[in-house]
PDB file of N, CA and C in Angstrom:
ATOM      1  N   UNK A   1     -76.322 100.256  71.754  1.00  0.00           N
ATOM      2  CA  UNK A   1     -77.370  99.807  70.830  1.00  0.00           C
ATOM      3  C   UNK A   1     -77.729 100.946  69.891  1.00  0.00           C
ATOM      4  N   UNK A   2     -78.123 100.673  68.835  1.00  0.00           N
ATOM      5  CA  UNK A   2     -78.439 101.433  67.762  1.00  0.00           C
ATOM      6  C   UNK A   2     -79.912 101.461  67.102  1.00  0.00           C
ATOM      7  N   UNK A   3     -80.613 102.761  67.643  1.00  0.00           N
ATOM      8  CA  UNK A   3     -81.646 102.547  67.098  1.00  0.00           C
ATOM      9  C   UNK A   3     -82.028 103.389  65.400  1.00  0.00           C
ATOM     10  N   UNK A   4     -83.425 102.556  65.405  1.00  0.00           N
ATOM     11  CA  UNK A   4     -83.486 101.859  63.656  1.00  0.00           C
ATOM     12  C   UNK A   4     -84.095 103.314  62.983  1.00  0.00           C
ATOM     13  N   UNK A   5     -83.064 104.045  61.707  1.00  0.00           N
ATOM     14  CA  UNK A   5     -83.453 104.860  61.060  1.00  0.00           C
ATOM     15  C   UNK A   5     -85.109 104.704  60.827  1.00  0.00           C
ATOM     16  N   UNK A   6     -85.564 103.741  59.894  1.00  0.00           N
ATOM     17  CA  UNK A   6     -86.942 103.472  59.486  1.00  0.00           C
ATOM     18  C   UNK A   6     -87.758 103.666  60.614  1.00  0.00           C
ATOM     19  N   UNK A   7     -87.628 103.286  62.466  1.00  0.00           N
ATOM     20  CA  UNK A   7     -88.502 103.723  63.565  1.00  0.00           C
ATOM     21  C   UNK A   7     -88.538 105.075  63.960  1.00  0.00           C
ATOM     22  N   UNK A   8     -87.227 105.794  63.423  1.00  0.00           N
ATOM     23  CA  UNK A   8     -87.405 106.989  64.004  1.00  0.00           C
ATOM     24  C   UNK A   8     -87.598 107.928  62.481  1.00  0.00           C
ATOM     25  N   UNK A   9     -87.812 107.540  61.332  1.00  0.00           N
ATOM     26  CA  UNK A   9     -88.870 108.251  60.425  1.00  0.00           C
ATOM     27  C   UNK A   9     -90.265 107.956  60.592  1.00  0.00           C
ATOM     28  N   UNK A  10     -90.704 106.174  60.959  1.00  0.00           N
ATOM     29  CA  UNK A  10     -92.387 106.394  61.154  1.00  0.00           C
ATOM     30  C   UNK A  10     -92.451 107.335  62.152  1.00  0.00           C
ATOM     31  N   UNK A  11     -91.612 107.353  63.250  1.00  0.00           N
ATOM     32  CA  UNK A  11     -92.149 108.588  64.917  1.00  0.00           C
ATOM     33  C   UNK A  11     -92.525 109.820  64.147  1.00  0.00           C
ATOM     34  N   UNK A  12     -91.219 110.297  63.260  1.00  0.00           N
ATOM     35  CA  UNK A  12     -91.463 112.071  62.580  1.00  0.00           C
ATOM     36  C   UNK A  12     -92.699 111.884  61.684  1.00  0.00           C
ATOM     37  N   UNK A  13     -93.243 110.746  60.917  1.00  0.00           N
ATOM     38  CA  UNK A  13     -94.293 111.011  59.819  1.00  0.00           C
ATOM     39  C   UNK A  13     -95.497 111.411  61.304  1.00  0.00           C
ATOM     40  N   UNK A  14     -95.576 110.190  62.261  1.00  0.00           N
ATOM     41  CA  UNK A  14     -96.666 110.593  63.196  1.00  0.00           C
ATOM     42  C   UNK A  14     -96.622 111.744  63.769  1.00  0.00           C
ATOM     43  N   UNK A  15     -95.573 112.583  64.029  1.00  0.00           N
ATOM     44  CA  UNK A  15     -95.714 113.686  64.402  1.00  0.00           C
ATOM     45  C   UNK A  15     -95.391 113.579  65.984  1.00  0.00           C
ATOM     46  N   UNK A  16     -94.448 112.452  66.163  1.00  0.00           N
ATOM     47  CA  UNK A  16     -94.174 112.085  67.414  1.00  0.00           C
ATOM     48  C   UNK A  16     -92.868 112.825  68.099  1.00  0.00           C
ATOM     49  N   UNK A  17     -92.671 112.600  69.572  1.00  0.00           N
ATOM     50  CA  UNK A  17     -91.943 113.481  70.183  1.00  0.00           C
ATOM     51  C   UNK A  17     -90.783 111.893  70.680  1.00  0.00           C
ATOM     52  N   UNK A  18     -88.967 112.266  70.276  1.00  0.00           N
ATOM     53  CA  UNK A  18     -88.558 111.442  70.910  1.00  0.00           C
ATOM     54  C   UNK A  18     -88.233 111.187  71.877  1.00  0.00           C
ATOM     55  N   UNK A  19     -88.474 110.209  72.662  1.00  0.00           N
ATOM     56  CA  UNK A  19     -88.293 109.926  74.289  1.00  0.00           C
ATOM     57  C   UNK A  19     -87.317 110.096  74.577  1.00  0.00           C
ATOM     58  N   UNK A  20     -86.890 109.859  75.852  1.00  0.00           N
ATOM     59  CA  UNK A  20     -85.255 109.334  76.454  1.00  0.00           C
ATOM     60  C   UNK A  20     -85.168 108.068  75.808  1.00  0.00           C
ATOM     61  N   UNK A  21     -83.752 107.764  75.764  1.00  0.00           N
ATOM     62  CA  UNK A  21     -83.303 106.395  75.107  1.00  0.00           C
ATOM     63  C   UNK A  21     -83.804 105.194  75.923  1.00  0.00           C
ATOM     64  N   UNK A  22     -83.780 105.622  77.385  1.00  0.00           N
ATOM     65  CA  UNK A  22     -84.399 104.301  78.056  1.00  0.00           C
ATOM     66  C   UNK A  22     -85.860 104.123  78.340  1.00  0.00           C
ATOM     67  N   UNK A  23     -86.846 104.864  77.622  1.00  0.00           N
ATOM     68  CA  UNK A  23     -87.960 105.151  77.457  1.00  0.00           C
ATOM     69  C   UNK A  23     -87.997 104.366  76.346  1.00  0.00           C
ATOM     70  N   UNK A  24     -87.298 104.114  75.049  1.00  0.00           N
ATOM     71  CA  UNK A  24     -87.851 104.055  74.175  1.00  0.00           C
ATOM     72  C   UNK A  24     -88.302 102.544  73.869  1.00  0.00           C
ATOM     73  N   UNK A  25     -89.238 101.654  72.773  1.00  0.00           N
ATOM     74  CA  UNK A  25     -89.840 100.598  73.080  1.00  0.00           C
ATOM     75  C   UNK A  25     -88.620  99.592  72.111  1.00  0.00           C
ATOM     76  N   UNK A  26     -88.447  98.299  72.735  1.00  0.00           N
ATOM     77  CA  UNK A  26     -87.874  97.530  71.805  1.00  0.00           C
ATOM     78  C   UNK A  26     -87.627  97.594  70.469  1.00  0.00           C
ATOM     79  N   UNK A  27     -88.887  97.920  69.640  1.00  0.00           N
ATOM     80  CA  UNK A  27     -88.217  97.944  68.660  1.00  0.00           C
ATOM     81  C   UNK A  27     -87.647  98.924  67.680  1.00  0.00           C
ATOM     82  N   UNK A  28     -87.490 100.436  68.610  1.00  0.00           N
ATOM     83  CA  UNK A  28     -86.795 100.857  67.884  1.00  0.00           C
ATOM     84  C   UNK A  28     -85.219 100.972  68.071  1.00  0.00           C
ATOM     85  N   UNK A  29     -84.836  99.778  68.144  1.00  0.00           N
ATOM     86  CA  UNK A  29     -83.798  99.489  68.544  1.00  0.00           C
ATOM     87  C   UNK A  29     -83.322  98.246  67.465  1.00  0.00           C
ATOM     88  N   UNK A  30     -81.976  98.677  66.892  1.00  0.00           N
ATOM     89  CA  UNK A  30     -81.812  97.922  65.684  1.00  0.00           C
ATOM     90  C   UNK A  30     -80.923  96.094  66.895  1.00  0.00           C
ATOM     91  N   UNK A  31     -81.740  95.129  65.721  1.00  0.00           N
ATOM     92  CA  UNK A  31     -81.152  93.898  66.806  1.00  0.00           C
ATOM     93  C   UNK A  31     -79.759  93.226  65.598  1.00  0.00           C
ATOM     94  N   UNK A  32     -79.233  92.907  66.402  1.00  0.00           N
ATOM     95  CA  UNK A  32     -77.483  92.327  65.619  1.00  0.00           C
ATOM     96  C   UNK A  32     -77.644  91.715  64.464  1.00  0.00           C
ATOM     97  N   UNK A  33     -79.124  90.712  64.077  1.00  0.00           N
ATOM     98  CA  UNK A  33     -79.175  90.214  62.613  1.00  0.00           C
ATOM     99  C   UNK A  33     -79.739  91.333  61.897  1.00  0.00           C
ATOM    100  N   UNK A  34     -80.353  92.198  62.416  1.00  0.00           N
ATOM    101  CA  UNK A  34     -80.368  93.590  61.288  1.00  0.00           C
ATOM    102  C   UNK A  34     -79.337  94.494  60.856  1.00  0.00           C
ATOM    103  N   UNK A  35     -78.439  94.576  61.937  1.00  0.00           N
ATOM    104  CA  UNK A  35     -77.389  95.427  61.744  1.00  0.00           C
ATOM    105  C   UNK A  35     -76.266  94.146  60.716  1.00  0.00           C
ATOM    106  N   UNK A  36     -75.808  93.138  61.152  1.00  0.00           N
ATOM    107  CA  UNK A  36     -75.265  91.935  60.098  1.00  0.00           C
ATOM    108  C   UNK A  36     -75.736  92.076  58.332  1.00  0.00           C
ATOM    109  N   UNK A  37     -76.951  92.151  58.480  1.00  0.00           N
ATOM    110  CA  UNK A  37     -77.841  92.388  56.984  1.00  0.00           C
ATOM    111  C   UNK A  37     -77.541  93.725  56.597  1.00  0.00           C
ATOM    112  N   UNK A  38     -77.073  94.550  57.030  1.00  0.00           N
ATOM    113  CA  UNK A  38     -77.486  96.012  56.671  1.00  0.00           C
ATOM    114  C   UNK A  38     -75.819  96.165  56.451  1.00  0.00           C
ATOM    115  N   UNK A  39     -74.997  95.553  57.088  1.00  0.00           N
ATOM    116  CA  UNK A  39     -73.509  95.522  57.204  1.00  0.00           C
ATOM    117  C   UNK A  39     -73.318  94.896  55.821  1.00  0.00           C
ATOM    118  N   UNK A  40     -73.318  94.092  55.489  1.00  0.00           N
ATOM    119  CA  UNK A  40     -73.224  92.579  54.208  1.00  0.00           C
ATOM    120  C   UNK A  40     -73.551  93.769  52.990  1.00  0.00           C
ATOM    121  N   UNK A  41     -75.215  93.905  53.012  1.00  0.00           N
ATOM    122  CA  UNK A  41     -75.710  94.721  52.365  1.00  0.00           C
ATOM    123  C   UNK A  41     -74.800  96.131  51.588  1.00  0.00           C
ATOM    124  N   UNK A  42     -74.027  96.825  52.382  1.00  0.00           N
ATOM    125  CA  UNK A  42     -73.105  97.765  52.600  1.00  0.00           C
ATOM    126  C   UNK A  42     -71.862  97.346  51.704  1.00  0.00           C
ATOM    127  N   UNK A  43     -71.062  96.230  52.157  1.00  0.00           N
ATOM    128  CA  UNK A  43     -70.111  95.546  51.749  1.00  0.00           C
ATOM    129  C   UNK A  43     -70.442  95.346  50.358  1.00  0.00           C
ATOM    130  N   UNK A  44     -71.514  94.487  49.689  1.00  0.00           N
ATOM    131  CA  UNK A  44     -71.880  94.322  48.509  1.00  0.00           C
ATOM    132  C   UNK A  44     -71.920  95.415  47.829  1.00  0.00           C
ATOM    133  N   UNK A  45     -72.643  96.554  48.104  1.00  0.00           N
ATOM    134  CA  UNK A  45     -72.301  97.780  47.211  1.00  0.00           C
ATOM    135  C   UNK A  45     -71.247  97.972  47.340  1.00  0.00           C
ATOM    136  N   UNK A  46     -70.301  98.560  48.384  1.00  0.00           N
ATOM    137  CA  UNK A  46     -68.867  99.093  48.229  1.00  0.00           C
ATOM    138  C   UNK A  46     -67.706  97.860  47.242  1.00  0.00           C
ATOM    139  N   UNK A  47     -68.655  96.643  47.039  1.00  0.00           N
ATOM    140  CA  UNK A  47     -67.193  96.150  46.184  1.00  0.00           C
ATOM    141  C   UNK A  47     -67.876  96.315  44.759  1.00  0.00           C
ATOM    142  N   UNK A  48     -69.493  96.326  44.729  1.00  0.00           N
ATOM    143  CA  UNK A  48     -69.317  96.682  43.163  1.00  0.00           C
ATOM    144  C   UNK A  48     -69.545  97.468  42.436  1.00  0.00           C
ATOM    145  N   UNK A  49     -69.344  98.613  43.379  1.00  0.00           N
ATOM    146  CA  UNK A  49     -68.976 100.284  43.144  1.00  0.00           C
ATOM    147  C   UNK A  49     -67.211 100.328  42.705  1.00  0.00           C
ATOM    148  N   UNK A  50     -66.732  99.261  43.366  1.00  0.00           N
ATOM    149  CA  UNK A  50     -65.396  99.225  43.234  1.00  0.00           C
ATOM    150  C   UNK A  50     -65.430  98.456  42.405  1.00  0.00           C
ATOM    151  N   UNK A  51     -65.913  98.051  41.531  1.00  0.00           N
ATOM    152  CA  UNK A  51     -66.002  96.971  40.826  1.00  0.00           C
ATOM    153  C   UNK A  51     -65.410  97.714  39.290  1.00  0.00           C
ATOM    154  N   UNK A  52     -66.898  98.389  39.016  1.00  0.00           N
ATOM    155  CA  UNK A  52     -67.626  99.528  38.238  1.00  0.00           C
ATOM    156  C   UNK A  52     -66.467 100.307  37.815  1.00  0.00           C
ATOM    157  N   UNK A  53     -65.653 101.113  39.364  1.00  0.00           N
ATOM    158  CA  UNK A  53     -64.486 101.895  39.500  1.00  0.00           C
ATOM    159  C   UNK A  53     -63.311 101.213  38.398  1.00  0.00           C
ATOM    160  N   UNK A  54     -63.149 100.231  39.048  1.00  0.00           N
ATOM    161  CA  UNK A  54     -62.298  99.399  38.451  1.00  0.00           C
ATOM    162  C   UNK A  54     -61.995  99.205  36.826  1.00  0.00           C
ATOM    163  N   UNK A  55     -63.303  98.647  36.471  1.00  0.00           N
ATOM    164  CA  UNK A  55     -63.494  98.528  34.847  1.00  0.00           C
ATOM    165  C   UNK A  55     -63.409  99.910  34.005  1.00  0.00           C
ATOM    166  N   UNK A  56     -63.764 101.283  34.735  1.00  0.00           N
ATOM    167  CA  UNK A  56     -63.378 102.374  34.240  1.00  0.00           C
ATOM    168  C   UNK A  56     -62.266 102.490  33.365  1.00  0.00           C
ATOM    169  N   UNK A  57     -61.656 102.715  35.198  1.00  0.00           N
ATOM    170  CA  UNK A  57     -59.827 102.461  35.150  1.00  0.00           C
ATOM    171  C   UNK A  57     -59.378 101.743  33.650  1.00  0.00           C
ATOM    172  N   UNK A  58     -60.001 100.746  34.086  1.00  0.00           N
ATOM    173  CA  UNK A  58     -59.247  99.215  33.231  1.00  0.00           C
ATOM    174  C   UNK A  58     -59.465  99.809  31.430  1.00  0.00           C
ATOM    175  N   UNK A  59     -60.492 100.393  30.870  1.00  0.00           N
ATOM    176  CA  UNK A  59     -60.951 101.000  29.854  1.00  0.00           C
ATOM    177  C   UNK A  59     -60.399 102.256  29.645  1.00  0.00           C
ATOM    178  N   UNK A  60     -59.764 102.903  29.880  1.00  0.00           N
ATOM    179  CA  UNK A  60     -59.477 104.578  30.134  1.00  0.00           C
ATOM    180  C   UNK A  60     -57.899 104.132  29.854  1.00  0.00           C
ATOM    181  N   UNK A  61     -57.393 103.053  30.454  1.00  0.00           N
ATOM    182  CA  UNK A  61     -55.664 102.344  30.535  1.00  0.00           C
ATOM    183  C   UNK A  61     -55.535 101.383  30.534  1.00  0.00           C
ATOM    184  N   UNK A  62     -55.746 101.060  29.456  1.00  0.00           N
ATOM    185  CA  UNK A  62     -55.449  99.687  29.539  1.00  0.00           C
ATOM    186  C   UNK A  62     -53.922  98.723  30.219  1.00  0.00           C
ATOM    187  N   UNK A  63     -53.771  98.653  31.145  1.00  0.00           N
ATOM    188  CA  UNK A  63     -52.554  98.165  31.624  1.00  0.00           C
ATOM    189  C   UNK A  63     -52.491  97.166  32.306  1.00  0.00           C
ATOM    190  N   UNK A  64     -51.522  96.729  32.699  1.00  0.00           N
ATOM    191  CA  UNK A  64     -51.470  95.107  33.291  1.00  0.00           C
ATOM    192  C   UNK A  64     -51.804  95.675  34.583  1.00  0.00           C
ATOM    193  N   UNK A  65     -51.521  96.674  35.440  1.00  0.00           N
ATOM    194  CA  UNK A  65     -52.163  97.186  36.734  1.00  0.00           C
ATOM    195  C   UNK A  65     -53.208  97.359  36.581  1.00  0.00           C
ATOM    196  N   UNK A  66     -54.429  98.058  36.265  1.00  0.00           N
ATOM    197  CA  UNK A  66     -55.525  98.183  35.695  1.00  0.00           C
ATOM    198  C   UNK A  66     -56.747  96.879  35.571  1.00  0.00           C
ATOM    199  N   UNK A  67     -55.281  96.030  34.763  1.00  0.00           N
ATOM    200  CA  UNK A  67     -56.376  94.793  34.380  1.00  0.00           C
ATOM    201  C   UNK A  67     -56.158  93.873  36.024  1.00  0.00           C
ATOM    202  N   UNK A  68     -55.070  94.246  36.451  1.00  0.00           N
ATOM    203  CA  UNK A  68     -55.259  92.978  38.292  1.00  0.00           C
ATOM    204  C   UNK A  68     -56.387  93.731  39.163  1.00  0.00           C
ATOM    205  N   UNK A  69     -56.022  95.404  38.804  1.00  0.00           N
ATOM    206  CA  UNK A  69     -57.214  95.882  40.177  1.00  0.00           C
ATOM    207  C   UNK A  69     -58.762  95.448  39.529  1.00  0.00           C
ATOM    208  N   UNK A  70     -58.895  95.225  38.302  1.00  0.00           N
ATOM    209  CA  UNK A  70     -60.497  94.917  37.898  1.00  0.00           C
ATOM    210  C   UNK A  70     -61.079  93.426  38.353  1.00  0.00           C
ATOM    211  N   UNK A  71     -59.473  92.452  37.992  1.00  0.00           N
ATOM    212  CA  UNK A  71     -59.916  91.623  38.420  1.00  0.00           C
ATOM    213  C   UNK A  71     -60.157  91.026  40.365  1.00  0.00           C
ATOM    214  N   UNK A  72     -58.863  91.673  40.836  1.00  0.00           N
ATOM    215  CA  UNK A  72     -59.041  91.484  42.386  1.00  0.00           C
ATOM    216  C   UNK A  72     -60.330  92.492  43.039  1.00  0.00           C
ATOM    217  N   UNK A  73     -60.565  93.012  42.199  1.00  0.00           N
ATOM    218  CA  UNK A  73     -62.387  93.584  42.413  1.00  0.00           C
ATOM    219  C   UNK A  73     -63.638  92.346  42.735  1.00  0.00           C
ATOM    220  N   UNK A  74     -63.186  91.458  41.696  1.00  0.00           N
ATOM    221  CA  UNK A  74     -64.262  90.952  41.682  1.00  0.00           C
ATOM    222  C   UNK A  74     -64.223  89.504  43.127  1.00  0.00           C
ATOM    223  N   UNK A  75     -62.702  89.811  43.218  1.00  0.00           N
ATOM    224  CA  UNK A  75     -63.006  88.820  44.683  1.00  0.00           C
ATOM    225  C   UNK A  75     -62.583  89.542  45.564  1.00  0.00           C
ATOM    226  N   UNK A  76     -63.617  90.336  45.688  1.00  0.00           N
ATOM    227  CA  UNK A  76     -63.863  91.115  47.132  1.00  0.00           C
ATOM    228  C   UNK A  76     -62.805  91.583  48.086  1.00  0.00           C
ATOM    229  N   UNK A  77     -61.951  91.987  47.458  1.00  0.00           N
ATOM    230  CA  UNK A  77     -60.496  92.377  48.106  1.00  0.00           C
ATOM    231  C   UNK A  77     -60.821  93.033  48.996  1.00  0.00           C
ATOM    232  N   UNK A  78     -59.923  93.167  50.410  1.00  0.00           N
ATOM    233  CA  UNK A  78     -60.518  94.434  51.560  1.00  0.00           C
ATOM    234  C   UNK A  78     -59.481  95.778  51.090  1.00  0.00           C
ATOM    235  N   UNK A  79     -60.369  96.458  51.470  1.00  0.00           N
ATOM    236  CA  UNK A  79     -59.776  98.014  51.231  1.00  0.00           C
ATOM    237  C   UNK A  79     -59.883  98.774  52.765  1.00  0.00           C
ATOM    238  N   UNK A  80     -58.815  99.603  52.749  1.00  0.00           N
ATOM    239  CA  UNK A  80     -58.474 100.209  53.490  1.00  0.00           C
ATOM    240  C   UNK A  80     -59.662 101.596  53.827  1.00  0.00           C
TER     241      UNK A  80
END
């Protein structure tokens, strides 16, 4: 389990000390539809950072390679 950046910055603003992991209270513990949202979330920037990347490329060279990676950008191709 993965606990939640944002619980363990309110602990440091309070000036709090961190427990043992099995001490610590439910919720600072990230639950699977947060980590799903935060995953998605992630994905959406990295394709239209690659997106962005892409249209550079595509402007800088114009080429028939250039112009497929701008467009297979925009449907979310997986990258390695």
């Amino acid at each position: 389990r993965l606990i939640s950046l944002n619980w363990l910055l309110a602990l440091a603003e309070r000036g709090g000390v961190l427990p043992r992991r099995q001490d610590l209270p439910e919720e600072a513990f990230l639950s699977s539809a947060q980590l799903r949202r935060i995953e998605q979330s992630a994905r959406l920037g990295f394709n239209s950072a690659g997106s962005g990347e892409a249209f550079e490329r595509f402007i800088k060279e114009p080429s028939p390679s250039s112009f497929l990676g701008f467009i297979a950008s925009f449907f979310g191709r997986k990258r390695n």
